[in-house]
N, C-alpha and C. Protein backbone atom coordinates (compact mmCIF):
# COMPACT_ATOMS: atom_id res chain seq x y z
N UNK A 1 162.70 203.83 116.91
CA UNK A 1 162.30 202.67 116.14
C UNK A 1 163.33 202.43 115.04
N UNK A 2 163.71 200.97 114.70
CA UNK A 2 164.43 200.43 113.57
C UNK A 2 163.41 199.80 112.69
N UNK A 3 163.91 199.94 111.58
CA UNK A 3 163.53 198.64 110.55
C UNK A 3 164.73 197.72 110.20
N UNK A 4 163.87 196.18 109.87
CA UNK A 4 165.39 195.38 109.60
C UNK A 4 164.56 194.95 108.08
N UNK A 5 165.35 194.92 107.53
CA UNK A 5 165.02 193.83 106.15
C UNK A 5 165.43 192.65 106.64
N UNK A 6 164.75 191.59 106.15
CA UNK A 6 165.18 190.25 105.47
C UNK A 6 165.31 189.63 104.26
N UNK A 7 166.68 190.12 104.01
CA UNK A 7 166.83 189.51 102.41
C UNK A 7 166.65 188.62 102.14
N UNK A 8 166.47 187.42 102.79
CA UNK A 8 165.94 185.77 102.20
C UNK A 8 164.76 185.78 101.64
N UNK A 9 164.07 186.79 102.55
CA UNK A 9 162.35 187.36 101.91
C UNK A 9 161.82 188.14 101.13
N UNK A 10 162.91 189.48 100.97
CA UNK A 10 162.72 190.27 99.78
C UNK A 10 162.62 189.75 98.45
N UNK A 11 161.63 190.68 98.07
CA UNK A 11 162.08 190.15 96.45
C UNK A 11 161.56 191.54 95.59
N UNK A 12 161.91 192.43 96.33
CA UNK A 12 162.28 194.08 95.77
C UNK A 12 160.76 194.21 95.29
N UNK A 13 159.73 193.98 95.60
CA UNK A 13 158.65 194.41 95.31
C UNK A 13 158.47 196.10 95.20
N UNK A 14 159.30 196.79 96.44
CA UNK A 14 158.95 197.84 96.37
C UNK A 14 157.99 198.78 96.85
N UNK A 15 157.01 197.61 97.40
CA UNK A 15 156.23 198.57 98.11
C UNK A 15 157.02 199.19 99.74
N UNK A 16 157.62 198.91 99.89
CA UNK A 16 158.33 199.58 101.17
C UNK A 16 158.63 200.85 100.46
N UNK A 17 158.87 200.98 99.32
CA UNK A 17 159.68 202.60 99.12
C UNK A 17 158.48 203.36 98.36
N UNK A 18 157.14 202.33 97.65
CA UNK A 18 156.25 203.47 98.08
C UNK A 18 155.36 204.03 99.06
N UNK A 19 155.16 203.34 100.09
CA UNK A 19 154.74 204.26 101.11
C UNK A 19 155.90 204.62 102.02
N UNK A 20 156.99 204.13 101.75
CA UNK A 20 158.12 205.20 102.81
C UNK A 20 159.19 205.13 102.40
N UNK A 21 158.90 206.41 100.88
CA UNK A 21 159.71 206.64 100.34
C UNK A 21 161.66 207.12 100.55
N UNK A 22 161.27 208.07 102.09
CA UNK A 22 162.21 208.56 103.13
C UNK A 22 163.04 207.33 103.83
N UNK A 23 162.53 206.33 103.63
CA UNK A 23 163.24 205.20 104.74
C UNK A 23 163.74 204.38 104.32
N UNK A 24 163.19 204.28 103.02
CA UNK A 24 163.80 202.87 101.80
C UNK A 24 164.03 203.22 100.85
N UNK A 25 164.84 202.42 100.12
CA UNK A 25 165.51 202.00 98.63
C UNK A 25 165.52 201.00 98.29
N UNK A 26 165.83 200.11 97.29
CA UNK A 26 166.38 199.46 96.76
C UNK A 26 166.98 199.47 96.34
N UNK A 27 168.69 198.43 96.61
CA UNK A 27 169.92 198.60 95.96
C UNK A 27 170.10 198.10 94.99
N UNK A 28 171.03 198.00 94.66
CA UNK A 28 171.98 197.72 93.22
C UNK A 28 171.13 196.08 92.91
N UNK A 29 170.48 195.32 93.48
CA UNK A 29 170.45 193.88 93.43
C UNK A 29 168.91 193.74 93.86
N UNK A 30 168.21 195.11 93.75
CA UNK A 30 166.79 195.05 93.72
C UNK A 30 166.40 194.48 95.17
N UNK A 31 167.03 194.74 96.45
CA UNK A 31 166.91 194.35 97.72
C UNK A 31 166.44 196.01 97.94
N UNK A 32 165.36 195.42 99.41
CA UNK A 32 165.05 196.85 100.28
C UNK A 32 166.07 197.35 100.82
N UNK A 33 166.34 198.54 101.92
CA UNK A 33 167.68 198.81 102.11
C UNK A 33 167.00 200.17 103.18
N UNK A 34 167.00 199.93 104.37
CA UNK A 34 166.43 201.17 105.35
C UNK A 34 167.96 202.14 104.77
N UNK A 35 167.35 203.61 104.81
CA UNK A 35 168.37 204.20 103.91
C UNK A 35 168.15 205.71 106.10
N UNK A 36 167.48 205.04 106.77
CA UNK A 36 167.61 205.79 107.81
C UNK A 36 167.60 205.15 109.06
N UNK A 37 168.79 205.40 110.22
CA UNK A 37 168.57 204.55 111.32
C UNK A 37 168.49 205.49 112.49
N UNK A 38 168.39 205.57 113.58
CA UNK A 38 166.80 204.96 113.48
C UNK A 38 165.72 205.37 112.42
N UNK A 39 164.54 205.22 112.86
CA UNK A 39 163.57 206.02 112.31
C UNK A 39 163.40 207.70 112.93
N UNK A 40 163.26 208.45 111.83
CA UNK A 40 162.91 209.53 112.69
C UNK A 40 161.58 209.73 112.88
N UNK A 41 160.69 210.10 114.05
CA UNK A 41 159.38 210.08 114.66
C UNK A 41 158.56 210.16 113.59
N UNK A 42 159.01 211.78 113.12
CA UNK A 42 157.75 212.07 111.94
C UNK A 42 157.64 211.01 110.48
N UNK A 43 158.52 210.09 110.58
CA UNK A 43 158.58 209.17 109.51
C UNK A 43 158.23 207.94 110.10
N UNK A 44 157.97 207.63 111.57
CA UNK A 44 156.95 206.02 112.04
C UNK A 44 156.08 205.69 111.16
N UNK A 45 154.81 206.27 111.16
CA UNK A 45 153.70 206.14 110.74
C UNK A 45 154.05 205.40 108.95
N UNK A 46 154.56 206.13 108.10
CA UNK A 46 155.20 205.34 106.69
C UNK A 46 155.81 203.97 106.70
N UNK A 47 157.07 204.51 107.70
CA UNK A 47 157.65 203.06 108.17
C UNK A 47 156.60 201.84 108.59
N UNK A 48 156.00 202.08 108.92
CA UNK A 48 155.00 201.47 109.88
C UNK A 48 154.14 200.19 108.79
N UNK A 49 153.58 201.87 108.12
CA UNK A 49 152.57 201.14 106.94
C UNK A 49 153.58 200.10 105.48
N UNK A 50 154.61 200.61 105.65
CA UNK A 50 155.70 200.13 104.47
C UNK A 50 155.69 198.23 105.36
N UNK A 51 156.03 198.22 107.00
CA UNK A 51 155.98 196.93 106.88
C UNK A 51 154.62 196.06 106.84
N UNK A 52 153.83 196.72 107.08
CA UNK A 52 152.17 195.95 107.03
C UNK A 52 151.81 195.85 105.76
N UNK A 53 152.37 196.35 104.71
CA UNK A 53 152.30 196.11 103.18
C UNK A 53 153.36 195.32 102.97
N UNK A 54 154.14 195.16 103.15
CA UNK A 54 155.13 194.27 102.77
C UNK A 54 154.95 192.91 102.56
N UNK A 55 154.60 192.87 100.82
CA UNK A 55 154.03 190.99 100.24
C UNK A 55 154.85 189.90 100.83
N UNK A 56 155.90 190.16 100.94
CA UNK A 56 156.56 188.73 101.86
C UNK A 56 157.36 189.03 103.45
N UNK A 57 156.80 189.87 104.04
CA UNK A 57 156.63 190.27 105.50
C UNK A 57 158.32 190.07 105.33
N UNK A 58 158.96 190.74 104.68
CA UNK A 58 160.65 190.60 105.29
C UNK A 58 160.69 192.04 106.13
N UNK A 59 159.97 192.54 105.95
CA UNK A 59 160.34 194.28 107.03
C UNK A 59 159.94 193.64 108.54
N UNK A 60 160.71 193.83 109.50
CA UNK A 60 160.05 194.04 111.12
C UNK A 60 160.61 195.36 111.61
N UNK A 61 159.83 195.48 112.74
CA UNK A 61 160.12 196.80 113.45
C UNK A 61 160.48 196.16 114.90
N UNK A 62 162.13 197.09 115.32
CA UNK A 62 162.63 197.33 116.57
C UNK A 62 162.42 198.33 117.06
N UNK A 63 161.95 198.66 118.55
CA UNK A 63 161.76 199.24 119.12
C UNK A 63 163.48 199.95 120.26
């Protein structure tokens, strides 16, 4: 599994890096930033929940 951001949609809320803390950041410009590619297995489930929280749905998941 991937995650993609969409920066047109971010707006560094942040909740992506608190429930998956391992997978995200935010950079220098307050954008999300998958900091792991792929996902590793035992980290889906975070990833997962990081995009179903996500206030302006910029996270999707590739399979």
């Amino acid at each position: 599994m991937r995650v993609v951001v969409d920066r047109d949609r971010c707006e560094g809320n942040a909740m992506c890096v608190k429930y998956a803390p391992e997978v995200f950041e935010l950079d220098d410009d307050d954008y999300a930033v998958a900091i792991v590619d792929p996902v590793p297995v035992e980290l889906e489930a975070q990833a997962e929940k990081a995009v179903a929280e996500c206030p302006r749905a910029a996270l999707s998941r590739e399979d």
